[in-house]
N, C-alpha and C. Protein backbone atom coordinates (compact mmCIF):
# COMPACT_ATOMS: atom_id res chain seq x y z
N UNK A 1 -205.88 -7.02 45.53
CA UNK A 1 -205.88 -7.66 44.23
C UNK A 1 -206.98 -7.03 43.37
N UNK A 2 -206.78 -6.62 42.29
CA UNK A 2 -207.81 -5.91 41.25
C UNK A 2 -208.76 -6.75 40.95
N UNK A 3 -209.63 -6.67 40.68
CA UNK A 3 -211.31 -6.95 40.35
C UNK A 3 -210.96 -7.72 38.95
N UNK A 4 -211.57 -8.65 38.09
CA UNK A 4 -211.13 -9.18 36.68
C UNK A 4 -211.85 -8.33 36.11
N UNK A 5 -212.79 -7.57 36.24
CA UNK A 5 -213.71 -6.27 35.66
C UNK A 5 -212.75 -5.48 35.19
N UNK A 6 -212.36 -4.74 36.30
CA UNK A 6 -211.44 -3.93 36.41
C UNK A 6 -209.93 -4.52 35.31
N UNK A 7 -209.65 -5.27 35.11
CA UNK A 7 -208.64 -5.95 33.92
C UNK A 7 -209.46 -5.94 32.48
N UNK A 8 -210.45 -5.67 32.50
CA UNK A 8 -210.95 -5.75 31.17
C UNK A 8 -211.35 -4.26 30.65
N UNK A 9 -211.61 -4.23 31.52
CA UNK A 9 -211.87 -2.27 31.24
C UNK A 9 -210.89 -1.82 30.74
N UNK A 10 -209.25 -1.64 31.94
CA UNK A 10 -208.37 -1.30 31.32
C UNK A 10 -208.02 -1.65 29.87
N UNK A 11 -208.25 -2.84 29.77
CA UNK A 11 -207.85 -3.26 28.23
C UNK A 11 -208.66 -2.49 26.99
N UNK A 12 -209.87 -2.66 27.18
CA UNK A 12 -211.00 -1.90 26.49
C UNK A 12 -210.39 -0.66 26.24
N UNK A 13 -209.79 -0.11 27.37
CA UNK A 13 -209.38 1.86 26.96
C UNK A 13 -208.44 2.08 26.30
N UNK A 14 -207.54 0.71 26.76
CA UNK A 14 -205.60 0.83 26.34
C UNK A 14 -206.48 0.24 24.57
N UNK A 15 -207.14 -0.34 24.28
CA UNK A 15 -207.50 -0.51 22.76
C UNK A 15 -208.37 0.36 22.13
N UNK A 16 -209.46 1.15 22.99
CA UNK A 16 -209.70 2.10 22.13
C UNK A 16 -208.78 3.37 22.12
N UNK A 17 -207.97 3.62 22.93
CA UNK A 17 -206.82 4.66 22.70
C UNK A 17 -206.38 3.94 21.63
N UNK A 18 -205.78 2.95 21.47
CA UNK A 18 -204.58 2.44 20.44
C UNK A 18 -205.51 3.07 18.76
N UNK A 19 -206.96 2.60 18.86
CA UNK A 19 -207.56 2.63 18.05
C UNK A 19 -207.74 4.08 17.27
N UNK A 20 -208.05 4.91 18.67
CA UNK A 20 -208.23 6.44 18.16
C UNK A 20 -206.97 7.12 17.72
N UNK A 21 -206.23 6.56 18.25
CA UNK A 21 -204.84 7.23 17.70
C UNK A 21 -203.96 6.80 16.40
N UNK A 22 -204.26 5.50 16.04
CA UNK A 22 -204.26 5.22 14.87
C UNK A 22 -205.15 5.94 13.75
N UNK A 23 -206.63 5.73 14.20
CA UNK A 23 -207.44 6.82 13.02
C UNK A 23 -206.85 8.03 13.23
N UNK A 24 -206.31 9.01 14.03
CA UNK A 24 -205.90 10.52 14.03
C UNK A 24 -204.84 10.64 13.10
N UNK A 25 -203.71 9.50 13.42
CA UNK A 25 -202.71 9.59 12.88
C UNK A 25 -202.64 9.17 11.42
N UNK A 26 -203.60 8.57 10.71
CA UNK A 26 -203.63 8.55 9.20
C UNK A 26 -204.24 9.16 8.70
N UNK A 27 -205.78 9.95 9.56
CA UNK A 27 -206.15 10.93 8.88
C UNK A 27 -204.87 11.86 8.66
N UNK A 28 -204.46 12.46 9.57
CA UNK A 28 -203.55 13.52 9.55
C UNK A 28 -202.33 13.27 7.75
N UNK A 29 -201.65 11.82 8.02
CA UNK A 29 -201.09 11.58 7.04
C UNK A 29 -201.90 11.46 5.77
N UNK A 30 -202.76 11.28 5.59
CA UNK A 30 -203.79 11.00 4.39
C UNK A 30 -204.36 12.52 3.89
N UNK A 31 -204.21 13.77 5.16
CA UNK A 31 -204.79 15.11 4.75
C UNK A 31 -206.43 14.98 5.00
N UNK A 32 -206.97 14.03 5.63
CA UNK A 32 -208.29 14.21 5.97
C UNK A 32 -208.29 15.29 7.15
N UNK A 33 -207.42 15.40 8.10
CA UNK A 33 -207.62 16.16 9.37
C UNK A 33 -206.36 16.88 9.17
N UNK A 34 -206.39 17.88 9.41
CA UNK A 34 -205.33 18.82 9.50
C UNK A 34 -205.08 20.62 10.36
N UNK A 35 -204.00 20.35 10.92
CA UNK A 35 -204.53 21.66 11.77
C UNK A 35 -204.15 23.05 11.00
N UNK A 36 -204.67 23.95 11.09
CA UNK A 36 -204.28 24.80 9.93
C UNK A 36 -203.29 25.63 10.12
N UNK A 37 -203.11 26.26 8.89
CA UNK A 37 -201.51 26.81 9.03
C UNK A 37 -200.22 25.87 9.46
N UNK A 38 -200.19 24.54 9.24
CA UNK A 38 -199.25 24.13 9.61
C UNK A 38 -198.56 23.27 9.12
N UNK A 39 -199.43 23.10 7.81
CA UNK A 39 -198.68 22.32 6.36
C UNK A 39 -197.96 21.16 6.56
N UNK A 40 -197.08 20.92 6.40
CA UNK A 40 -196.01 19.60 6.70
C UNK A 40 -195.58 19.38 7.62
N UNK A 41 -196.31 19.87 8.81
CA UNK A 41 -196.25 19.55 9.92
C UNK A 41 -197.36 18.83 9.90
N UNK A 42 -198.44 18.49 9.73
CA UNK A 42 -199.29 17.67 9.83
C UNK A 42 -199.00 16.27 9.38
N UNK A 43 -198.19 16.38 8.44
CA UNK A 43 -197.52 15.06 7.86
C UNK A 43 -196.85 14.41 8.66
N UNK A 44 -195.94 14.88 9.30
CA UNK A 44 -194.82 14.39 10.22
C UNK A 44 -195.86 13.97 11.46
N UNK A 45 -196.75 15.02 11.71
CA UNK A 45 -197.29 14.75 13.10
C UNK A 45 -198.10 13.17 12.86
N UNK A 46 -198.25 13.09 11.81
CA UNK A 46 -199.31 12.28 11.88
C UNK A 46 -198.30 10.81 11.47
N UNK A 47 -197.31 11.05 11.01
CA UNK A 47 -196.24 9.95 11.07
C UNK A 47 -196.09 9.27 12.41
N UNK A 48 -195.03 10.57 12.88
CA UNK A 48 -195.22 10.32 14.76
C UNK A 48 -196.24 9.90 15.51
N UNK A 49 -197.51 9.98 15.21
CA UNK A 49 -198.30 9.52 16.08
C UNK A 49 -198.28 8.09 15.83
N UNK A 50 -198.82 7.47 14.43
CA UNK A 50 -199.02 5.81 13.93
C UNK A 50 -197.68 5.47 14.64
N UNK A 51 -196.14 6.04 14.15
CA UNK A 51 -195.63 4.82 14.57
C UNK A 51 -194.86 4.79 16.21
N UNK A 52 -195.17 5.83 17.13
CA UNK A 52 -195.27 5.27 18.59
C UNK A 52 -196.00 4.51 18.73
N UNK A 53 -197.55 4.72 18.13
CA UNK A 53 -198.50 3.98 18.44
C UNK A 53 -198.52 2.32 18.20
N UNK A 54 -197.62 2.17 16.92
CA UNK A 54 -197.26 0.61 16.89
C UNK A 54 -196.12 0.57 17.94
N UNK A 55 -195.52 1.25 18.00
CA UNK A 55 -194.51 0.99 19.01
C UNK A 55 -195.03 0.58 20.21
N UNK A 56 -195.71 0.98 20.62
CA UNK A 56 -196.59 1.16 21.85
C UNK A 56 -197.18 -0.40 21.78
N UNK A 57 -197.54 -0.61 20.60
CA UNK A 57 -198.40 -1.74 20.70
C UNK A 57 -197.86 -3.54 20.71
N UNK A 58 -196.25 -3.04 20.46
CA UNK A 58 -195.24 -4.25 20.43
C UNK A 58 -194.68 -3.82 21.82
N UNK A 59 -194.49 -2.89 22.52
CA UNK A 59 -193.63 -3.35 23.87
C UNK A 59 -194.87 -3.69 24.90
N UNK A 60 -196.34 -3.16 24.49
CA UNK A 60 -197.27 -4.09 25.47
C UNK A 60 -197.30 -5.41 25.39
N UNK A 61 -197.12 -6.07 23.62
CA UNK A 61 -197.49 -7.10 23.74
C UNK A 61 -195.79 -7.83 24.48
N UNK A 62 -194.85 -7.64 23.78
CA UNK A 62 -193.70 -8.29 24.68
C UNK A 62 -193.60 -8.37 25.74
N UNK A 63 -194.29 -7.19 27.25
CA UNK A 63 -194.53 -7.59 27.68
C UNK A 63 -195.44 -8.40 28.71
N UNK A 64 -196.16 -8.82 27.93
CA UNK A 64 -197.06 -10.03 28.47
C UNK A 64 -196.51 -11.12 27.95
């Protein structure tokens, strides 16, 4: 049986991932971060990232 430590940690990482990948993904859409040479691809990329990332963040919560 896992440690309740160990349940909070995980959570801590699974939210600062959620967190960092949200800031990547609007810099990218906003043009703060961008990789070069790759123009409107940064747009899209940075689309794709926010919305797995909500995605991500509704099938964790469903399931709990």
């Amino acid at each position: 049986m896992p440690k309740k430590g160990g349940q909070v940690l995980q959570f801590v990482a699974w939210l600062t991932g959620v967190i960092v990948s949200l800031a990547v993904g609007l810099a990218l859409i906003d043009g703060t971060l961008a990789v070069p040479y790759l123009g409107i691809v940064n747009l899209i990329a940075g689309y794709v990232v926010v919305i797995t990332t909500v995605l991500s963040v509704i099938l964790a919560i469903l399931k709990v």
